[in-house]
N, C-alpha and C. Protein backbone atom coordinates (compact mmCIF):
# COMPACT_ATOMS: atom_id res chain seq x y z
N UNK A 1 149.94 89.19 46.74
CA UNK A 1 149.54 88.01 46.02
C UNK A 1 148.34 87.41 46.72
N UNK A 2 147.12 87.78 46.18
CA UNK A 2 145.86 86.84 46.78
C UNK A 2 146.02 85.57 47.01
N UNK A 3 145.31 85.06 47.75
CA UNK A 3 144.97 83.36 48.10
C UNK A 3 143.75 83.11 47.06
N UNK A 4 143.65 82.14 46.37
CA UNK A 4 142.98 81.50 46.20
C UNK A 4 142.00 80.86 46.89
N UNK A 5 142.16 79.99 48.04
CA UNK A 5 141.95 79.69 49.41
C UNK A 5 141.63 80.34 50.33
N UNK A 6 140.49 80.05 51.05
CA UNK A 6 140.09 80.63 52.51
C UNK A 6 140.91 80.01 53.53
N UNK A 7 141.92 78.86 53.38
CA UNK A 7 142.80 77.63 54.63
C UNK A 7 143.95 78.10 54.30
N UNK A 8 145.22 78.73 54.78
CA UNK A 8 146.46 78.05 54.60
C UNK A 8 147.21 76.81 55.93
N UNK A 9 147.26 75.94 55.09
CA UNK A 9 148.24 74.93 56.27
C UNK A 9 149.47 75.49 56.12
N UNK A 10 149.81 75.39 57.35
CA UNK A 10 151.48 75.64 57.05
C UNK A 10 152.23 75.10 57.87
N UNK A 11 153.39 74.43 57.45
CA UNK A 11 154.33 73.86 57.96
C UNK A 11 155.60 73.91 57.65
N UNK A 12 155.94 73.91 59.10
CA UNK A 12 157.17 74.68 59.02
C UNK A 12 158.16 73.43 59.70
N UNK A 13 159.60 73.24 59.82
CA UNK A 13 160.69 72.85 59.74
C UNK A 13 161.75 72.53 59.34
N UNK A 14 162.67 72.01 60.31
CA UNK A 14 164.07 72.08 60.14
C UNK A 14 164.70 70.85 59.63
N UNK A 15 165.91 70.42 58.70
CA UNK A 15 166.12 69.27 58.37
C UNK A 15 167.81 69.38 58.42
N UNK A 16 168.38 67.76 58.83
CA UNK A 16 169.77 67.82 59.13
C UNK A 16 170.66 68.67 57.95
N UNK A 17 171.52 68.85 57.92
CA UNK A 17 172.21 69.67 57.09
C UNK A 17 172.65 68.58 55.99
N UNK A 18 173.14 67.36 56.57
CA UNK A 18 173.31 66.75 55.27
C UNK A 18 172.85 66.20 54.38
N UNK A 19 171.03 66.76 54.60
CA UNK A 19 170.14 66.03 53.70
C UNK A 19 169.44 66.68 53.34
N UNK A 20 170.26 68.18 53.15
CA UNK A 20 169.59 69.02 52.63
C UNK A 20 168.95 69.55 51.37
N UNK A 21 170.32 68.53 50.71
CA UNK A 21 170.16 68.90 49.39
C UNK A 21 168.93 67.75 48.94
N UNK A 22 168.88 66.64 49.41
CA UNK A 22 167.61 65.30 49.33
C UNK A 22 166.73 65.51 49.69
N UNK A 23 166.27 66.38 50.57
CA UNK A 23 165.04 67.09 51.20
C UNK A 23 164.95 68.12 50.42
N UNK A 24 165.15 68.99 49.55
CA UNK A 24 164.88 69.90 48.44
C UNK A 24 164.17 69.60 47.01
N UNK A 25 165.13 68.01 47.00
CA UNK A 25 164.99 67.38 45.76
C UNK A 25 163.36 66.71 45.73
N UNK A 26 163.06 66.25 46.89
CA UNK A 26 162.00 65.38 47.41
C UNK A 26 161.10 66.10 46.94
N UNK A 27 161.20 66.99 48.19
CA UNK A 27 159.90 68.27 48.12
C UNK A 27 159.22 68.67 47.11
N UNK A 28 160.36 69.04 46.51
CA UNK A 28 160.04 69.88 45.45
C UNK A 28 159.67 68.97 43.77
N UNK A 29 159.98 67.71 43.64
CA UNK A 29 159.96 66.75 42.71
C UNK A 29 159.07 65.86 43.08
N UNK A 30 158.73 65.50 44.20
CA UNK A 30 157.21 64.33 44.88
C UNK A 30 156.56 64.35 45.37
N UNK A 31 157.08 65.45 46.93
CA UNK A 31 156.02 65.98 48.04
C UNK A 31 154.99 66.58 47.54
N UNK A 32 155.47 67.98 47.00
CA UNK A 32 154.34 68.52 46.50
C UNK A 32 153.63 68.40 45.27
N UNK A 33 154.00 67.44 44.13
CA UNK A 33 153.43 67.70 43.12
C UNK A 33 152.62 66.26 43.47
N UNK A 34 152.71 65.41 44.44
CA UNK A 34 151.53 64.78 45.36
C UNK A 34 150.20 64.95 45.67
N UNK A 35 150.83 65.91 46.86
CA UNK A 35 149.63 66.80 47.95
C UNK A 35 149.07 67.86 46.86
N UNK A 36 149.17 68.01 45.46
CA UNK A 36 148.86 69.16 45.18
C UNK A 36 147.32 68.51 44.32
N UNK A 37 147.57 67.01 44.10
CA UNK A 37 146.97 66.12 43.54
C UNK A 37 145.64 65.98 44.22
N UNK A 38 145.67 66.28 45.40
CA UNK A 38 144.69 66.21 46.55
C UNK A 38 143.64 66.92 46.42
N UNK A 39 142.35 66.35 46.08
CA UNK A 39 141.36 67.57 45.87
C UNK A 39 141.05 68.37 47.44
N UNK A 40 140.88 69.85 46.60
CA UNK A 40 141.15 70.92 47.96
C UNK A 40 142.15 71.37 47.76
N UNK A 41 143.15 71.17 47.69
CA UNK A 41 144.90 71.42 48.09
C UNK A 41 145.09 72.76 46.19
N UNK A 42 145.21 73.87 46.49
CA UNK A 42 144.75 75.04 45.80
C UNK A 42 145.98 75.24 45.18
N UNK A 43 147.00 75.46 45.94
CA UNK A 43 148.51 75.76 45.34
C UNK A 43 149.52 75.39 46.56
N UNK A 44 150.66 75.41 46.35
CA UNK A 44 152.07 75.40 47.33
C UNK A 44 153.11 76.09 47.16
N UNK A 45 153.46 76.85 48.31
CA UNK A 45 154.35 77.30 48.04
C UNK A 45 155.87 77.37 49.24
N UNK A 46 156.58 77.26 48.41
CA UNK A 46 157.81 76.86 49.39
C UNK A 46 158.71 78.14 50.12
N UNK A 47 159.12 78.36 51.65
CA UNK A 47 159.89 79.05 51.79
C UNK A 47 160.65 78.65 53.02
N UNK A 48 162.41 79.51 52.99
CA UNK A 48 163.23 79.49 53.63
C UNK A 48 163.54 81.03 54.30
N UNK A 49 163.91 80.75 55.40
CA UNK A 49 164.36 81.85 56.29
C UNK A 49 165.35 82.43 55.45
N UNK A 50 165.35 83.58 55.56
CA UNK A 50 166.81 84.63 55.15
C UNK A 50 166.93 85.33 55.91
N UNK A 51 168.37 86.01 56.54
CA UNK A 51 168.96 86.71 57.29
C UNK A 51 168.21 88.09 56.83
N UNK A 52 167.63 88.80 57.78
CA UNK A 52 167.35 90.31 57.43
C UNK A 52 167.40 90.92 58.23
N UNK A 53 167.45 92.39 58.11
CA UNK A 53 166.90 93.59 59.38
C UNK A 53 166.05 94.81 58.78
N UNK A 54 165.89 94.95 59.71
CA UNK A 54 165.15 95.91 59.68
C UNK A 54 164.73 97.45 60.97
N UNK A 55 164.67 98.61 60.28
CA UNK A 55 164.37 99.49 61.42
C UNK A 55 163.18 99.65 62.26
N UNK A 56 163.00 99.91 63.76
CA UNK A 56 161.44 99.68 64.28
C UNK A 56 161.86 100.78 65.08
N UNK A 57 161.50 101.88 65.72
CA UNK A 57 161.34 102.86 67.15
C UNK A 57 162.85 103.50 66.79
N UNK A 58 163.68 103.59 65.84
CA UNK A 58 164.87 104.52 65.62
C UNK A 58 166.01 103.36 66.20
N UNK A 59 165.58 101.63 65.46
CA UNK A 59 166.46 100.71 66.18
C UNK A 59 166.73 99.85 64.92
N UNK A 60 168.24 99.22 64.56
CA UNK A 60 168.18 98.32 63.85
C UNK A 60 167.90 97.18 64.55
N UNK A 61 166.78 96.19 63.86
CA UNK A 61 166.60 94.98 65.02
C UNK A 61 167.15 93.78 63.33
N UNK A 62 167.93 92.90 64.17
CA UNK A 62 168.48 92.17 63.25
C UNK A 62 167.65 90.74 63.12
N UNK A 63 167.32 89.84 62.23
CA UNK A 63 166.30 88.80 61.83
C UNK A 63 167.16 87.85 61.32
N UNK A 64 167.15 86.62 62.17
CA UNK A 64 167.75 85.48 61.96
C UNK A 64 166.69 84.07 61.86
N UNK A 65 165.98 84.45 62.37
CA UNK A 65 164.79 83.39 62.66
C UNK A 65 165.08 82.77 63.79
N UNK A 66 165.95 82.78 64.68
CA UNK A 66 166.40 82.31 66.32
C UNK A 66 165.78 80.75 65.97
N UNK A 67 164.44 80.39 67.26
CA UNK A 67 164.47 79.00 66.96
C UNK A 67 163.05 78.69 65.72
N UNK A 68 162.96 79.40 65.18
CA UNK A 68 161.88 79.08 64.47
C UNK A 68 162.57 78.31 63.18
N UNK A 69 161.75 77.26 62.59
CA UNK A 69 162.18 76.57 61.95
C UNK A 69 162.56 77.56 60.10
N UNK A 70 163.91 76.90 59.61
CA UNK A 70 164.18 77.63 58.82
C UNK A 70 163.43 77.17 57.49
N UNK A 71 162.26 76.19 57.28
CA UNK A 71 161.87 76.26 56.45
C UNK A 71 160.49 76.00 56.12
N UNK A 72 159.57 76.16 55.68
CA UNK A 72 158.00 76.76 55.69
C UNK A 72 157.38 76.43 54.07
N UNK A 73 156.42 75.66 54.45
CA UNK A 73 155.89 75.35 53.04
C UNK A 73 154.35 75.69 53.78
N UNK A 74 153.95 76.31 52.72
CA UNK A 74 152.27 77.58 52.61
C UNK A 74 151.16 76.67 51.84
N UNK A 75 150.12 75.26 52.36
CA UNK A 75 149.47 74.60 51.33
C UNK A 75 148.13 75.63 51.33
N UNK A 76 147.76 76.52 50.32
CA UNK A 76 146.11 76.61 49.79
C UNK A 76 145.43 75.91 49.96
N UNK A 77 144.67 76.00 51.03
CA UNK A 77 143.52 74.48 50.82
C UNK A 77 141.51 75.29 50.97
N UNK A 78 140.93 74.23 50.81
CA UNK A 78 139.60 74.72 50.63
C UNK A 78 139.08 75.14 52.03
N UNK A 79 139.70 73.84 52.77
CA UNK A 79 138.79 74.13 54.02
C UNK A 79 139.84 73.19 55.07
N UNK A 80 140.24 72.58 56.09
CA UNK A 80 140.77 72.05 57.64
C UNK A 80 140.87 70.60 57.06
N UNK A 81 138.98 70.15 56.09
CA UNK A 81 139.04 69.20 56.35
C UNK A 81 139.80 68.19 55.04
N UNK A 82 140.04 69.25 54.46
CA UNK A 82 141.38 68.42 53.34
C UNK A 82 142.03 67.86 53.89
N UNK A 83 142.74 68.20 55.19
CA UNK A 83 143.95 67.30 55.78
C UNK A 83 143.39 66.16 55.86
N UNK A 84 142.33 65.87 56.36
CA UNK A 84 141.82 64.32 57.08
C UNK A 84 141.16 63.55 56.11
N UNK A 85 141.19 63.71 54.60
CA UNK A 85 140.75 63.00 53.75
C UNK A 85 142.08 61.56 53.59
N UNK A 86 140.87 61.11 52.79
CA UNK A 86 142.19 59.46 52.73
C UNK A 86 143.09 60.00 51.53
N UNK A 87 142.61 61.01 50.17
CA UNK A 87 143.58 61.42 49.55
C UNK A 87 145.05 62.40 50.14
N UNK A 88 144.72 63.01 51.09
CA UNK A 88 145.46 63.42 51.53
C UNK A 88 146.92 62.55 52.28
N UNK A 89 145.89 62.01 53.10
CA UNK A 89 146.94 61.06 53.67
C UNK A 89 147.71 59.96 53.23
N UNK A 90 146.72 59.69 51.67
CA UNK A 90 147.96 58.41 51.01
C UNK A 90 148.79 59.58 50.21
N UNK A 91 148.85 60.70 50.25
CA UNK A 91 149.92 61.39 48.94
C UNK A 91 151.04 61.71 49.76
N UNK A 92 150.54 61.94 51.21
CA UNK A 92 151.71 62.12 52.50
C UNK A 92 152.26 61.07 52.65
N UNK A 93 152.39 60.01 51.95
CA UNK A 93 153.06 58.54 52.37
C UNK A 93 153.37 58.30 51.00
N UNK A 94 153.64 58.47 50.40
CA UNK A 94 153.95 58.04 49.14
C UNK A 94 155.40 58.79 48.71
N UNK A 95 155.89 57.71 47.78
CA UNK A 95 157.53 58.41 47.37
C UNK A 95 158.67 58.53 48.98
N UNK A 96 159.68 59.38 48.14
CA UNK A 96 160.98 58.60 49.47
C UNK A 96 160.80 59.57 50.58
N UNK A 97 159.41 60.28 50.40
CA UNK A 97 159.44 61.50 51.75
C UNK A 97 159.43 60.93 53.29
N UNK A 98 158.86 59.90 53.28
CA UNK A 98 158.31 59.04 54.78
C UNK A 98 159.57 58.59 55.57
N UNK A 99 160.25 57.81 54.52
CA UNK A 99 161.24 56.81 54.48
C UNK A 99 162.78 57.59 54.68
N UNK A 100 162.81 58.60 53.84
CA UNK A 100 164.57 58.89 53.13
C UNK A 100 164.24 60.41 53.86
N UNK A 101 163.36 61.17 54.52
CA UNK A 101 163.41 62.49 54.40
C UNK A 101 162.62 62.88 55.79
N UNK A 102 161.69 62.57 55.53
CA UNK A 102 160.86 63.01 57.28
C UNK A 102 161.61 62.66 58.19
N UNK A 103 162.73 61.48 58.65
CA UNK A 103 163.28 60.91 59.56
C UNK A 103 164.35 61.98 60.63
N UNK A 104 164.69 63.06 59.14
CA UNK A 104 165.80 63.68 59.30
C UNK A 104 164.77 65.10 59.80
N UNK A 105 163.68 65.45 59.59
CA UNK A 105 163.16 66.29 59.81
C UNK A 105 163.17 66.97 61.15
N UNK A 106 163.29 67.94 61.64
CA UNK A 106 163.24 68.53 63.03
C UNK A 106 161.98 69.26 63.62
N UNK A 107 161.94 69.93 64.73
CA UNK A 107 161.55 71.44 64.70
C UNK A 107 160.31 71.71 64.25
N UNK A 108 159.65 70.44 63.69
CA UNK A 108 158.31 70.60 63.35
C UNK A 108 156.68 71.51 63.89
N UNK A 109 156.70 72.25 63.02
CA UNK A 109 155.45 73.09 63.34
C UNK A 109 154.12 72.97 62.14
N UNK A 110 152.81 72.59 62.75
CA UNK A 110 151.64 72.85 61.92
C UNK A 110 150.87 73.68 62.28
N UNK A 111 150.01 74.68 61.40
CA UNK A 111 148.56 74.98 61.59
C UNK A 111 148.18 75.62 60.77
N UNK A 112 146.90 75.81 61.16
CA UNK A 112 146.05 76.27 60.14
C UNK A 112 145.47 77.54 60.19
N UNK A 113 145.69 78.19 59.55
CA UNK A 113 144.72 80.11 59.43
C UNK A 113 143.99 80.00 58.66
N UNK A 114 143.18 81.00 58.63
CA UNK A 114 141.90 81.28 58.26
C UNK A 114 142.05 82.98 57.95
N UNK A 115 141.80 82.99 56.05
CA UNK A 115 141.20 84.60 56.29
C UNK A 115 140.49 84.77 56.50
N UNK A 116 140.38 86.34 57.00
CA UNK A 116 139.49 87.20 57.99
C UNK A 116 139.60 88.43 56.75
């Protein structure tokens, strides 16, 4: 699946278990149809860890995601400097994400790649 985008942001973390199902709802109903509002911001896409394995050197090596955070959202963007626009940053504050959902958030990881 091509990028659209030469930027992906990505961020990744973990959220308490019992707000899991409110942190799904958020995301997926305000967060992103927000940030997507953001000129620059190309597409989103959401993902969660799944248990897998796989064979490497005549070995099953088993895939849990250990401490990496179990959940990962992929933003398309134009270029770095989408993040630091003022649209960006009022769509990241807006709705119950700040308030009802980031609080509970863990494990937090950002950055940014670049295709090559």
């Amino acid at each position: 699946m091509p990028n659209a985008a030469k930027y992906l942001f990505m961020v990744s973390m973990d959220v308490a278990k019992d707000k899991e199902a409110l942190f799904n709802e958020v995301y997926d109903t305000e967060h992103v149809p927000l940030l997507l509002k953001v000129p620059g911001v190309r597409a989103v896409t959401r993902w969660k860890t799944e248990p897998a394995a796989f064979n490497i050197g005549g070995e099953r090596k088993v895939l849990d995601g250990g401490s990496e955070p179990h959940y990962v959202a992929i933003y398309e963007i134009d270029s770095p400097a989408v993040l630091l626009t003022k649209e960006w940053a009022e769509a990241a504050e807006k709705g119950r994400w700040p308030k009802e959902v980031r609080p509970y958030t863990t494990n937090r990881r950002h950055v940014v790649r670049k295709a090559i």
